[in-house]
Protein backbone atom coordinates (compact mmCIF):
# COMPACT_ATOMS: atom_id res chain seq x y z
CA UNK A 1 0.00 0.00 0.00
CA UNK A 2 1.24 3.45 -1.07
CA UNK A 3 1.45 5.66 1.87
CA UNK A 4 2.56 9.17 3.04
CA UNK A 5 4.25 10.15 6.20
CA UNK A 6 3.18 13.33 7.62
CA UNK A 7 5.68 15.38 10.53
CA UNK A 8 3.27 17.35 12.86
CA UNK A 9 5.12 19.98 14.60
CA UNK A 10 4.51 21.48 17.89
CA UNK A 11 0.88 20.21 18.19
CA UNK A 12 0.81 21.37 21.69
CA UNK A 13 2.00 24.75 21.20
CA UNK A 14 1.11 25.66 17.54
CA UNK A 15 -2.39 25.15 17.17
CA UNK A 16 -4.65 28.24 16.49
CA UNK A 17 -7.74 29.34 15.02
CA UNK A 18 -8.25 25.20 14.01
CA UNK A 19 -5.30 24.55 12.19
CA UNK A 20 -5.29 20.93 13.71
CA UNK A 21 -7.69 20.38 11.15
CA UNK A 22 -5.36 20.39 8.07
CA UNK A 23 -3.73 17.20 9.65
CA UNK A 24 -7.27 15.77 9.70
CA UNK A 25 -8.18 16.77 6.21
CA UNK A 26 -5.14 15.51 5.05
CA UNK A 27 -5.23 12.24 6.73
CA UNK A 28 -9.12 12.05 5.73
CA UNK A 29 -8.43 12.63 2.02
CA UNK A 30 -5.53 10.21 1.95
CA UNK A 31 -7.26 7.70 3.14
CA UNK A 32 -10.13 7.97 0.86
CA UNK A 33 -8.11 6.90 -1.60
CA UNK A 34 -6.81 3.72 -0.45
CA UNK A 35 -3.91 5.27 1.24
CA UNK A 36 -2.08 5.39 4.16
CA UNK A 37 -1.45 8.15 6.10
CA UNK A 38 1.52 8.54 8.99
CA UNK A 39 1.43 11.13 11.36
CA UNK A 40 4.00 11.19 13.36
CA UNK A 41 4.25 14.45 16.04
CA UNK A 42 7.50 16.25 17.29
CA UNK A 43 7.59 18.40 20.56
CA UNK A 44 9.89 19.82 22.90
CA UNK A 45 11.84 17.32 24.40
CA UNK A 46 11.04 14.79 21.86
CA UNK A 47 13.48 12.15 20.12
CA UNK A 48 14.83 14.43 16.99
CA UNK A 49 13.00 13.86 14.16
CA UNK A 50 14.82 13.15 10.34
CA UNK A 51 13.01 15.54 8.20
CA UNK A 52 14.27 14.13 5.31
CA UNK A 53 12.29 10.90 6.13
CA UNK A 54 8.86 12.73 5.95
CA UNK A 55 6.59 13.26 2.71
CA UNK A 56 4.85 16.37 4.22
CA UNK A 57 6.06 18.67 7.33
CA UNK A 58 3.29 20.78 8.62
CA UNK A 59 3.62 23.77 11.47
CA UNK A 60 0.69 25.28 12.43
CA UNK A 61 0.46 29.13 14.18
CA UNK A 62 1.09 30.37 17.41
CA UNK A 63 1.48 33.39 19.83
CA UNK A 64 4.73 35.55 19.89
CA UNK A 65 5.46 33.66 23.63
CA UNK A 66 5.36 30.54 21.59
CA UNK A 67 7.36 31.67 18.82
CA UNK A 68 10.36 31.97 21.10
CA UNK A 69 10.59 29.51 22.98
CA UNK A 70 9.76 27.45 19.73
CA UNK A 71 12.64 29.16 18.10
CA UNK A 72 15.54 28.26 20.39
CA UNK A 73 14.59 24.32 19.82
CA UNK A 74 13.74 24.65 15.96
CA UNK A 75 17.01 26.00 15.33
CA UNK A 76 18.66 22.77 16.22
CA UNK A 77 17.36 21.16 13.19
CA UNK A 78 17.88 23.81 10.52
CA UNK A 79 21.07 21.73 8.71
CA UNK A 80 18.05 19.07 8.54
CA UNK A 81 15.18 21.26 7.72
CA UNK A 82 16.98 22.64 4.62
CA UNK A 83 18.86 19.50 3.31
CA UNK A 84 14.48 18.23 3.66
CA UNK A 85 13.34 21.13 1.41
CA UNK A 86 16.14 20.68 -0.94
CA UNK A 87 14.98 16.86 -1.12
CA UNK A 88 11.56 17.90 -2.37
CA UNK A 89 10.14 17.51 1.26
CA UNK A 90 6.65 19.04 1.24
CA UNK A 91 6.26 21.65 4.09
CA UNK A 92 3.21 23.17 5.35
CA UNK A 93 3.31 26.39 6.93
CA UNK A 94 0.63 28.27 8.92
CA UNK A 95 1.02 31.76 10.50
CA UNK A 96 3.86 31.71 13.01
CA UNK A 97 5.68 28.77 11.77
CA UNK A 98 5.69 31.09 8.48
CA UNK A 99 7.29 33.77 10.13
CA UNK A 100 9.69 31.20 11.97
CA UNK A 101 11.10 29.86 8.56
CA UNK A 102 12.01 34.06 7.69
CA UNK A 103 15.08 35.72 8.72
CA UNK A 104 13.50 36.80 12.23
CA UNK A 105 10.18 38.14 13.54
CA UNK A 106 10.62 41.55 15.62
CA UNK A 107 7.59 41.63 18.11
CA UNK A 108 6.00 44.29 19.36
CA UNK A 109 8.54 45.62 22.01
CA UNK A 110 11.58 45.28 19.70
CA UNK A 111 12.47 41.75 20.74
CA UNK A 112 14.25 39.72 17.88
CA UNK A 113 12.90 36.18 17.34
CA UNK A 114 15.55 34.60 15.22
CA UNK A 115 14.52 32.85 12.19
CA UNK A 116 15.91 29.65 10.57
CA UNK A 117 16.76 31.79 7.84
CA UNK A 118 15.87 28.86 5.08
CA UNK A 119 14.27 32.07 3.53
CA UNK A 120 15.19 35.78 3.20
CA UNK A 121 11.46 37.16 3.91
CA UNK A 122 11.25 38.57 7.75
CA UNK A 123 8.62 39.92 9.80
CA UNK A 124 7.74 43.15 11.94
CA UNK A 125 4.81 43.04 14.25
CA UNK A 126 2.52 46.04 14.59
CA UNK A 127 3.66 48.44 17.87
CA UNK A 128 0.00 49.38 17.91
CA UNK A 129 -1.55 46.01 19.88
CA UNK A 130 -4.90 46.93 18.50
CA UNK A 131 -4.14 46.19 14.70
CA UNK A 132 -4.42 43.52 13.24
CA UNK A 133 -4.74 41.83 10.21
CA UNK A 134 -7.69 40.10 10.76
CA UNK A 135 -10.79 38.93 9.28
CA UNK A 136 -11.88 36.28 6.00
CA UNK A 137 -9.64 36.37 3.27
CA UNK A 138 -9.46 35.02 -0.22
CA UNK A 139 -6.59 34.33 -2.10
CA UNK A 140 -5.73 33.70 -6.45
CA UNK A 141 -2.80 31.13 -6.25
CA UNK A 142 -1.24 29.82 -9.10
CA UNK A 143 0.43 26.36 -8.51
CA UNK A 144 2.44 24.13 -10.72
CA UNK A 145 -0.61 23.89 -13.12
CA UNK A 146 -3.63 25.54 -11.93
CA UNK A 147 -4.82 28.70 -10.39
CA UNK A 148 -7.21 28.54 -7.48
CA UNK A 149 -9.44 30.58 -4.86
CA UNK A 150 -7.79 30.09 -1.56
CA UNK A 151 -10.44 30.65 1.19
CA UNK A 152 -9.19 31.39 4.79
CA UNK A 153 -8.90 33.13 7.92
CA UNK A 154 -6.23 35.58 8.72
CA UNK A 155 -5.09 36.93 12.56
CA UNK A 156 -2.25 38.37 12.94
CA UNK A 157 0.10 41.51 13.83
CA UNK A 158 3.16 40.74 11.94
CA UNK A 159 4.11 42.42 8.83
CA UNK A 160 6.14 40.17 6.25
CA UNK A 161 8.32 41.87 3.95
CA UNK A 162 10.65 40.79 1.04
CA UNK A 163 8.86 38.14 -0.18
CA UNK A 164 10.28 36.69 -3.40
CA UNK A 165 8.07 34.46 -4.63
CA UNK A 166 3.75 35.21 -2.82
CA UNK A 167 1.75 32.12 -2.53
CA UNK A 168 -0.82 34.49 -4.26
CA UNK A 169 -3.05 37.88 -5.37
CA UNK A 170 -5.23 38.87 -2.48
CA UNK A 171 -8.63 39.19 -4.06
CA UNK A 172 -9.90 39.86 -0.27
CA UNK A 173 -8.37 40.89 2.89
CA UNK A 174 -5.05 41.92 3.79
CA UNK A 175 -2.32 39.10 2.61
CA UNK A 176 1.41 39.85 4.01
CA UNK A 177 0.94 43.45 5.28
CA UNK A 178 -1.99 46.28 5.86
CA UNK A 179 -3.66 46.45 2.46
CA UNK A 180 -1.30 44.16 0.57
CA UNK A 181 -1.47 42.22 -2.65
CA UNK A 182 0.42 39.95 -1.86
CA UNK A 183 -0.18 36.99 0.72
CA UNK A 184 2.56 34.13 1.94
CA UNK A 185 4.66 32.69 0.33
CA UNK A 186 5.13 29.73 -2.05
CA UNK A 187 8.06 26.90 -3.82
CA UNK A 188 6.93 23.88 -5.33
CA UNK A 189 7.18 21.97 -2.09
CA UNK A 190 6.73 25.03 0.32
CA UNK A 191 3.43 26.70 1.13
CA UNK A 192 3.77 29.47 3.82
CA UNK A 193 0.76 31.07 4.82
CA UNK A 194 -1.44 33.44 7.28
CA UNK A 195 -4.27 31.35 6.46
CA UNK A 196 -6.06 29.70 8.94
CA UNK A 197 -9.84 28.41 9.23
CA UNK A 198 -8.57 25.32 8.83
CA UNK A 199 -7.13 26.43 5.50
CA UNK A 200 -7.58 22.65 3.57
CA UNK A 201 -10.77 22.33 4.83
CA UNK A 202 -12.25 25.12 2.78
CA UNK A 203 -9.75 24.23 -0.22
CA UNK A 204 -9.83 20.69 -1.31
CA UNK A 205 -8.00 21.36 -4.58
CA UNK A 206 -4.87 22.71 -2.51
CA UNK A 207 -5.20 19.03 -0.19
CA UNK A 208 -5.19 17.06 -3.64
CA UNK A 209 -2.42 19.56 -4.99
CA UNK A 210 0.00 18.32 -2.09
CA UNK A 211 -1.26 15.18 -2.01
CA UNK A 212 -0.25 14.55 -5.59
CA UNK A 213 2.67 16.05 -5.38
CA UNK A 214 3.92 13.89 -2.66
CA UNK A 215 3.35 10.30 -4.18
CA UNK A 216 4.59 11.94 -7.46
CA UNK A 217 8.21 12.76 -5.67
CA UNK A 218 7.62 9.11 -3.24
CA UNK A 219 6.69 6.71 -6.13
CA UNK A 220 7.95 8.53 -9.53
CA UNK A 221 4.17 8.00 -10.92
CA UNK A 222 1.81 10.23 -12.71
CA UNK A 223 -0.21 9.71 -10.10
CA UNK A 224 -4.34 10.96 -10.98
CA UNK A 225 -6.67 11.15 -7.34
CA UNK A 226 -9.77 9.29 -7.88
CA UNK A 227 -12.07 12.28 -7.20
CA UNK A 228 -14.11 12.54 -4.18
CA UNK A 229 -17.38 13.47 -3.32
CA UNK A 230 -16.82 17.74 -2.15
CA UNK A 231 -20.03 18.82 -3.42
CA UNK A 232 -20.20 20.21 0.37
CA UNK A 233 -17.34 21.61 0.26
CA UNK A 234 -17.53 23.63 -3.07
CA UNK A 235 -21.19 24.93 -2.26
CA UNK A 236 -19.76 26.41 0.58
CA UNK A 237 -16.83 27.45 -1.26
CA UNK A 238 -19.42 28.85 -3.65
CA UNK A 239 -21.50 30.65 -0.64
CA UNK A 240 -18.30 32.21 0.77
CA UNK A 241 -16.79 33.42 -2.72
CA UNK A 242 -20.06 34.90 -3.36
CA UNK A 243 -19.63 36.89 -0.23
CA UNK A 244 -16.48 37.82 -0.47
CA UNK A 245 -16.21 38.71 -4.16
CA UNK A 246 -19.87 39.38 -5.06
CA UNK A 247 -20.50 39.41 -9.00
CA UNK A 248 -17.08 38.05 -9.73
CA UNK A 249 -17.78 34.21 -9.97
């Protein structure tokens, strides 16, 4: 049996606004297809983990507490963590686990977070507590073949800047910064983004896209899904882009 073996991060500390629930959308739609599905979870004081034995690393968000003492372990595995992405490793990355990955994240009383510095983006929270990027947010993403709606839910004070490479156009909402068009960021195997909501929950095609992907890279097939039944998911998809970008569907 084909299978893919998914590297939860931090479940116990990174773990906001639902984002739990891409591990169980991932794991769901896996298995719907005669799959297995892994899931293996690292945490503080855990046996290191091999990176580079993993199909898909995911990292959800967290609060700037979090984020440092997160930091000081993370770093211990960045010679790992970048030999993984340079392997074709697929990695996952919600909110502060995106910032984590940057060059540092400044918070709001000048404290530098160190980064793994895997890439040159870096973030700047807000001084002024009181704003936020926050609210529903929609998202044009082209990936290796396709462009998609990305639905999701975005929370947070940091400001990213020097992205090379956005995961997409904001169509809705904020993205990287106040009023940007721009929103995470995005390699073939790397997805780094504010969304939450759970983000694959509300975005099947992006779950199939990194699905694919990984038995592609694991098995050297063309591998096709056998569809499944989302006609739930796409008429709320359908309800929520109607909202969001009335007169535009």
């Amino acid at each position: 049996m084909k299978e893919i073996k998914i590297l939860y991060l931090y479940p116990d500390m990174l773990e906001l606004y639902g984002d739990y629930g891409n591990i169980q959308v991932l794991k769901y739609r896996i298995e719907s297809r005669g799959f297995s599905a892994i899931i293996d979870r690292y945490s503080i004081g855990d046996d290191a983990p091999d990176f580079c034995s993993y199909d898909i690393v995911f990292a959800g968000g967290g609060a700037d507490n979090e984020q440092s003492i997160l930091a000081e372990d993370l770093i211990k595995y960045k010679d790992n963590i970048k030999e993984a992405i340079q392997n074709g490793v697929f990695f996952l990355l919600i909110c502060g686990a995106y910032q984590l990955f940057g060059k540092y994240y400044k918070d709001v009383d000048g404290n530098i977070i160190p980064g793994l510095e895997i890439f040159d983006y870096y973030t700047e929270a807000n001084p002024d507590r009181k704003k936020r990027c926050i609210g529903n947010i929609v998202v044009e993403a082209e990936l290796e073949n396709f462009k998609t709606k990305v639905i999701g839910f975005e929370n947070h004070g940091g400001q990213t800047f020097d992205i090379s490479n956005p995961f997409g156009k904001v169509l809705f909402g904020n993205g990287n910064k106040f009023g940007d068009l721009e929103e995470g960021f995005f390699e073939k195997n790397v997805i780094a983004t504010y969304l939450h909501g759970p983000l694959l929950s509300k975005n099947p095609e992006l779950a199939d896209y990194i699905i694919e992907y990984c038995l592609d890279r694991k098995y050297d097939e063309a591998v096709v899904l056998e569809p499944l039944n989302d006609d739930f998911e796409n008429l709320c998809r359908e309800q929520l882009l109607e909202r969001f970008l009335p007169n535009t569907n």
